[in-house]
Protein backbone atom coordinates (compact mmCIF):
# COMPACT_ATOMS: atom_id res chain seq x y z
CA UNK A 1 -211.18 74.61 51.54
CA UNK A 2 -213.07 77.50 50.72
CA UNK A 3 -211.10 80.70 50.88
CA UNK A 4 -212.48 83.70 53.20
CA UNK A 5 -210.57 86.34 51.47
CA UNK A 6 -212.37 88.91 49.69
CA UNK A 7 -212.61 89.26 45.95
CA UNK A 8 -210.80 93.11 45.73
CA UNK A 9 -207.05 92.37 46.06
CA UNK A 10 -206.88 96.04 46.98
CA UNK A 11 -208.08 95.19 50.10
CA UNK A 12 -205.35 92.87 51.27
CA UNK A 13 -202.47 93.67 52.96
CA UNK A 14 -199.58 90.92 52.28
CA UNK A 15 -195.74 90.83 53.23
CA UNK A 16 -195.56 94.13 54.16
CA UNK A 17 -193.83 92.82 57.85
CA UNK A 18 -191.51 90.31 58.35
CA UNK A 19 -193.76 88.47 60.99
CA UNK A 20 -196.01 88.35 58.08
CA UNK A 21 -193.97 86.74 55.67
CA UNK A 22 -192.28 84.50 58.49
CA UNK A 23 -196.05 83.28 59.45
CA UNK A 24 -197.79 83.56 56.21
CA UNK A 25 -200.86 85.41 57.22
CA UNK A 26 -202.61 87.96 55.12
CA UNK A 27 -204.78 91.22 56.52
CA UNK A 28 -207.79 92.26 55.01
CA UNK A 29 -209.15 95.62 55.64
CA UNK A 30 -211.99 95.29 53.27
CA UNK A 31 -214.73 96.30 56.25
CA UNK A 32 -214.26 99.53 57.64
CA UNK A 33 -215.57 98.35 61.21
CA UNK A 34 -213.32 94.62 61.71
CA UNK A 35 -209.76 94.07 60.83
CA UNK A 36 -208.90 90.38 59.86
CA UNK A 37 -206.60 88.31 59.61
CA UNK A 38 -206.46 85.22 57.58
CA UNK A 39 -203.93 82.41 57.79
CA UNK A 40 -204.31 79.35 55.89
CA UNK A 41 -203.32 76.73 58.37
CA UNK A 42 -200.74 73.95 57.73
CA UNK A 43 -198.24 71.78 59.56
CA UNK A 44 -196.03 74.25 59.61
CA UNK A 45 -198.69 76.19 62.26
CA UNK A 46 -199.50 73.32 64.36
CA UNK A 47 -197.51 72.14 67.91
CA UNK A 48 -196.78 68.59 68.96
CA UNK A 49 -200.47 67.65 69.20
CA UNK A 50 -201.28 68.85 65.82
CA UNK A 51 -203.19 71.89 67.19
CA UNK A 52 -202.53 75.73 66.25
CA UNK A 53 -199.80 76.64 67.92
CA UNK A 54 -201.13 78.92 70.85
CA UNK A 55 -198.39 82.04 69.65
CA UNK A 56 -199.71 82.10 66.34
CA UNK A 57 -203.34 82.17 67.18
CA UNK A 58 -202.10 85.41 69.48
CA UNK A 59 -200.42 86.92 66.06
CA UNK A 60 -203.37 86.56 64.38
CA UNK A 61 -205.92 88.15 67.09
CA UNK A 62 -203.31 90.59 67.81
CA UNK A 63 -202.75 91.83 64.48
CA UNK A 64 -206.51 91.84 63.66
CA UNK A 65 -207.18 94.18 66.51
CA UNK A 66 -204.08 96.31 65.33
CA UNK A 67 -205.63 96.73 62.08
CA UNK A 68 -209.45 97.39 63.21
CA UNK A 69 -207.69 100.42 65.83
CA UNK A 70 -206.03 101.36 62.67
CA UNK A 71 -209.15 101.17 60.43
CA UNK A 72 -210.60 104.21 63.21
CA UNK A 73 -208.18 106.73 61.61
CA UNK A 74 -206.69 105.27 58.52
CA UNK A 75 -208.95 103.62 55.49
CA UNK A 76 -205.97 101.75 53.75
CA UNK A 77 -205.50 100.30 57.70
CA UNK A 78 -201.80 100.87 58.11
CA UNK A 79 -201.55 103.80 60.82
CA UNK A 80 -199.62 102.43 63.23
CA UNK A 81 -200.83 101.12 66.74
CA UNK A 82 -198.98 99.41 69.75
CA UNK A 83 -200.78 96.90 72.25
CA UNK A 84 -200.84 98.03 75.20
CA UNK A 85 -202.47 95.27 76.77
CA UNK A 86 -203.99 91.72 75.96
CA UNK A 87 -205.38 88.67 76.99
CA UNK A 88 -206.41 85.66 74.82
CA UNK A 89 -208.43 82.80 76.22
CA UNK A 90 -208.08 79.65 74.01
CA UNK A 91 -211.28 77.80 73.89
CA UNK A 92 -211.01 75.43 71.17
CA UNK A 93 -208.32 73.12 69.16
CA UNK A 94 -207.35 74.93 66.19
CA UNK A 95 -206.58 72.61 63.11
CA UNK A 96 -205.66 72.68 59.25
CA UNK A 97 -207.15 74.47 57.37
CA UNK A 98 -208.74 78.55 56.74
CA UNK A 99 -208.20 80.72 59.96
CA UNK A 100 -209.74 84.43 60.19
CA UNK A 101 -209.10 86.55 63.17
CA UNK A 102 -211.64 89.45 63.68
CA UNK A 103 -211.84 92.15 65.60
CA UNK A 104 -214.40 94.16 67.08
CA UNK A 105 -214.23 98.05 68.53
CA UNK A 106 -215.67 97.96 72.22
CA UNK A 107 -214.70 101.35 73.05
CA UNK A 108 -211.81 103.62 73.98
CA UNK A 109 -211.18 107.21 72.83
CA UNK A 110 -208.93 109.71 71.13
CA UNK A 111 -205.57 107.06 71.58
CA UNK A 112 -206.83 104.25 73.42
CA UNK A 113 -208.91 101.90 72.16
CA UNK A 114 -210.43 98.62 73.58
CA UNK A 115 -210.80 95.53 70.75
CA UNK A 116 -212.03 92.39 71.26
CA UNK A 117 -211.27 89.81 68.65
CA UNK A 118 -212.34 86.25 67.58
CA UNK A 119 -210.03 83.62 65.57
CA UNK A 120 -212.45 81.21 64.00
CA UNK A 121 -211.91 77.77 61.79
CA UNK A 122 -213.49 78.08 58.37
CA UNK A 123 -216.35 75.91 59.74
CA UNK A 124 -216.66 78.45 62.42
CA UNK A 125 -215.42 76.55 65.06
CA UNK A 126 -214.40 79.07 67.64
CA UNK A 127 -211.16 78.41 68.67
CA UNK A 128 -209.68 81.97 70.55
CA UNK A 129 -210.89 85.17 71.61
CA UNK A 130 -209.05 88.10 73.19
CA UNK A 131 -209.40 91.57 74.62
CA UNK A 132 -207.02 94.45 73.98
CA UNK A 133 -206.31 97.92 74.63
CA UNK A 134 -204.32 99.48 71.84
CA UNK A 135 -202.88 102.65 71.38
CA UNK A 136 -202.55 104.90 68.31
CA UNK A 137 -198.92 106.20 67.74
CA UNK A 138 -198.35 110.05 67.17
CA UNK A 139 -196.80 110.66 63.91
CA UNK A 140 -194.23 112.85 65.92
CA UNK A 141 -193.16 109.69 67.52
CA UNK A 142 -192.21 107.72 64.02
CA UNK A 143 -189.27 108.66 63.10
């Protein structure tokens, strides 16, 4: 299994939520434009039928369209952002092995912004794809 993460540990993000550390996935924010996600599948991941378990192929499109909204404002891709909305259409059976979740800006504006994503297999199997709208969170409203 060849690994998809980039060479510059910099640009990972790992255990920094406990989601993240429950799941095991790892964000990369090494392309300005598409926040991903990568999640080395095992049997841990998989449901009764040995497939990706449909909630954690959501975690991983959701959190790769969190970080590409963040990307918009915030290089190191940590400013925080809330979905407001999404839906994720599974279209193929997701198996062992390298996972990446990207996402794509379609528009939006100043604090809403619409993100498509794509979690593919390392052989680039397609197996879910999702639409968002995400919203940036005022730093007045973190405390």
């Amino acid at each position: 299994m060849n690994s998809p993460l980039p060479e510059e540990e910099a640009c990972l993000i790992r255990d920094e939520t406990g989601t993240q550390k429950l799941v095991g996935y790892i964000v990369d924010v090494s392309d300005p434009a598409h926040g991903r996600c990568h999640l080395l599948v095992d049997e841990r991941h998989l449901n009764r039928h040995g497939a990706l378990h449909g909630g954690i192929a959501v975690t991983l499109l959701d959190n790769a369209s969190g970080t590409t909204g963040s990307l918009t404002v915030d290089a190191s891709g940590k400013a925080p952002f809330l979905t407001v909305s999404m839906n994720t259409q599974f279209v193929g059976s997701g198996r062992a092995g390298w996972m990446t979740a990207t996402g794509s800006i379609t528009g939006g504006g100043r604090s809403l912004v619409f993100i498509d994503a794509e979690l593919r297999h390392e052989d680039g199997t397609l197996v879910a794809k999702s639409t968002g709208v995400f919203k940036r969170v005022p730093q007045e409203k973190l405390a």
